[in-house]
Protein backbone atom coordinates (compact mmCIF):
# COMPACT_ATOMS: atom_id res chain seq x y z
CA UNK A 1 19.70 51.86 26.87
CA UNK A 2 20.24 54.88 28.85
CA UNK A 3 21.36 57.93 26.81
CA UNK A 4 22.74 59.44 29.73
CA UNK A 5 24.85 57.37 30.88
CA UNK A 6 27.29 59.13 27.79
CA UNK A 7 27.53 61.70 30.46
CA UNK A 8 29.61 59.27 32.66
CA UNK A 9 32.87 59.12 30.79
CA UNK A 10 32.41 62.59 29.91
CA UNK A 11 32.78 63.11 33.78
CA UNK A 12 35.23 61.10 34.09
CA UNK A 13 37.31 63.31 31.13
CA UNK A 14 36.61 66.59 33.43
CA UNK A 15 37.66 64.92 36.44
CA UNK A 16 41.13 63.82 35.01
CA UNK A 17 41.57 67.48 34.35
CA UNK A 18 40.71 68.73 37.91
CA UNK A 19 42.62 65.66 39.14
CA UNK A 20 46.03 67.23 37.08
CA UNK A 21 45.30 70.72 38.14
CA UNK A 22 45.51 69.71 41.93
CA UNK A 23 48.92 67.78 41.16
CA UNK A 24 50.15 71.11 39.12
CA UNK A 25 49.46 73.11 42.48
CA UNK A 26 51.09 70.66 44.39
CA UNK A 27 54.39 70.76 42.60
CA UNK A 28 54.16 74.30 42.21
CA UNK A 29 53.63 74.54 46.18
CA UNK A 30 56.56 72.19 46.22
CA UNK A 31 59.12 74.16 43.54
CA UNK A 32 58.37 77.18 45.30
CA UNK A 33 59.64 75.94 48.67
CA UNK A 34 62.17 74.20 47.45
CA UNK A 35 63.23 77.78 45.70
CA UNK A 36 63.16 76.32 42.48
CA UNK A 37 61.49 78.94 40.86
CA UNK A 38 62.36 82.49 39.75
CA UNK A 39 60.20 84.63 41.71
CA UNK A 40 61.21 87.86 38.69
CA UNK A 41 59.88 86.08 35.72
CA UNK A 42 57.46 83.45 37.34
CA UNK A 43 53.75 85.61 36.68
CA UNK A 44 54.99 85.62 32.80
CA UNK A 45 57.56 83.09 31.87
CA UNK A 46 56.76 79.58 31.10
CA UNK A 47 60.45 78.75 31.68
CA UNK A 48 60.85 80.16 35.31
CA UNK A 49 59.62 76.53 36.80
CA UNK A 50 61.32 73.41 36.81
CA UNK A 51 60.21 71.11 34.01
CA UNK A 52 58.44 68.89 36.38
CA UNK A 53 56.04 71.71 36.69
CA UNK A 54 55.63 72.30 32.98
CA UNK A 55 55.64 68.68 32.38
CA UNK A 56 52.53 68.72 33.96
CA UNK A 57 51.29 72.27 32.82
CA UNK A 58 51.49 70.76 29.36
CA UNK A 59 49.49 67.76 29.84
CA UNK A 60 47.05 69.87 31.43
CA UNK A 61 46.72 71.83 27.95
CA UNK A 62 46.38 68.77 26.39
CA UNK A 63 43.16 68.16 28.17
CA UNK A 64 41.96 71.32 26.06
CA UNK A 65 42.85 70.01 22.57
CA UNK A 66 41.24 66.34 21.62
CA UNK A 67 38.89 66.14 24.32
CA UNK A 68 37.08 69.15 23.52
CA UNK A 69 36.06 67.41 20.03
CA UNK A 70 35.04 64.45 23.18
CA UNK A 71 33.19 66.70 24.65
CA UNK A 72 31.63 68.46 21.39
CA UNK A 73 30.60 64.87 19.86
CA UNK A 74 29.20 63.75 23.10
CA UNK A 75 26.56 66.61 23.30
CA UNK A 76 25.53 66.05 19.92
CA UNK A 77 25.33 61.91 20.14
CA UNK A 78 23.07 62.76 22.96
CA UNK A 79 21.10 65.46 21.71
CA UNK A 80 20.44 63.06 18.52
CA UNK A 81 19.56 60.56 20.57
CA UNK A 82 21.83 58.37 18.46
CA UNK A 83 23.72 56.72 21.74
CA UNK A 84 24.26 52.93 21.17
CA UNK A 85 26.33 50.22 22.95
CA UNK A 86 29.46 50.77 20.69
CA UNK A 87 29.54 54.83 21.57
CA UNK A 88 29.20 53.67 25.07
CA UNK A 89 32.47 51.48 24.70
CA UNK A 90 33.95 54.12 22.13
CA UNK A 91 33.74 56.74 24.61
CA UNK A 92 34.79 54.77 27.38
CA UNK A 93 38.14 53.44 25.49
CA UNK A 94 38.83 57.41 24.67
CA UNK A 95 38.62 58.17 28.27
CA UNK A 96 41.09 55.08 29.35
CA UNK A 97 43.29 56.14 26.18
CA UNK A 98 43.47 59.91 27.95
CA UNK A 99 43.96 58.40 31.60
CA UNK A 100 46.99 56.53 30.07
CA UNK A 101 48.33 59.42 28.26
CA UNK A 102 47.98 61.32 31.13
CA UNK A 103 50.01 58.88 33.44
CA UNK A 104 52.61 58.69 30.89
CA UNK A 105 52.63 62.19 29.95
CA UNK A 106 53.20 63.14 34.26
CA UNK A 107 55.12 60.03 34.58
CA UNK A 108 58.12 58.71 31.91
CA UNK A 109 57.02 61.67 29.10
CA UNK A 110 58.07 58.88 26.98
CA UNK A 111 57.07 60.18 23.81
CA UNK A 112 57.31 57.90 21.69
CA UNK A 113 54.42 55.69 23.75
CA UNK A 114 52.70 59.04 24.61
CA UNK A 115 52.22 59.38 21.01
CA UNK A 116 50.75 56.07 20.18
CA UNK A 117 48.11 56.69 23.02
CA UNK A 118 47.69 59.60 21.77
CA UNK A 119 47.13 58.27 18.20
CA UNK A 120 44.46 55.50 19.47
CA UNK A 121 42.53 58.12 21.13
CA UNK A 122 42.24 60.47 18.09
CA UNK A 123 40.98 57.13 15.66
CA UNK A 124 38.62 56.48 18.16
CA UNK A 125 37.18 59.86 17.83
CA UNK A 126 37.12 59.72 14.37
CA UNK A 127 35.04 56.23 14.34
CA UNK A 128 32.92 58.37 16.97
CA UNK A 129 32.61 61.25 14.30
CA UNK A 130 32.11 58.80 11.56
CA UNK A 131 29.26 56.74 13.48
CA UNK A 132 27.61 59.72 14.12
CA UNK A 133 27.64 61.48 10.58
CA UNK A 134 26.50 57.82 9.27
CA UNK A 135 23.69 58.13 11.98
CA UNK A 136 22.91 61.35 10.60
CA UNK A 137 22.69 60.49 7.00
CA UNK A 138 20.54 57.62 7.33
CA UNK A 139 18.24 59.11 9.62
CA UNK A 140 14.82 58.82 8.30
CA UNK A 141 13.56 62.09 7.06
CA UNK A 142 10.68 63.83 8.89
């Protein structure tokens, strides 16, 4: 199996993220034209857009909390060269569980649902982290 193909949902995690920052521009474009926003306490005020706008500002910080530990485990699996098929579809389900969480999170915010995603994402990580300390501990010494 090819190691590097880990690198492919990884990719596909960064992308989501530059895919949500070009949405946040556009509805800031959008809020700003439509005078939506106060110009006084825009630069340092959270609160001076419409929640639309921070709707989406916070999902984009989201991308910055569990998938950095995505990011982090994926280097390592790789670097251990302990990559197998059930990483490949553990990784892969991760990345579907943030697309998801995404949509909703830009989409309905329904919490509730954003939550379980949420939730499903962060066990898979931790069957990720698990997989790879049990690689680690069995590994033959050298």
């Amino acid at each position: 199996m090819n190691e590097d193909l880990l690198f492919l949902p990884l990719v596909t995690q960064i992308a989501l993220t530059f895919c949500l920052y070009i949405y946040l521009g556009m509805a800031k474009s959008k809020a700003e034209k439509l005078g939506l926003v106060n110009q006084e306490r825009r630069a340092l005020h959270h609160d001076s857009w419409p929640d639309k706008v921070i709707q989406i500002n916070n999902c984009i910080r989201n991308q910055f909390e569990l998938p950095v530990l995505f990011y982090v485990l994926t280097i390592i699996l790789w670097l251990t060269e302990t990559v197998n098929i059930y990483i490949h579809v553990l990784a892969w389900a991760f990345v579907a569980s943030r697309l998801l969480h995404a949509f909703i999170h830009v989409g309905s915010n329904y919490v509730p649902l954003r939550r379980k995603v949420f939730m499903f994402g962060c066990v898979l990580l931790m069957m990720v982290t698990l997989m790879l300390g049990w690689s680690i501990v069995m590994a033959p010494n050298v």
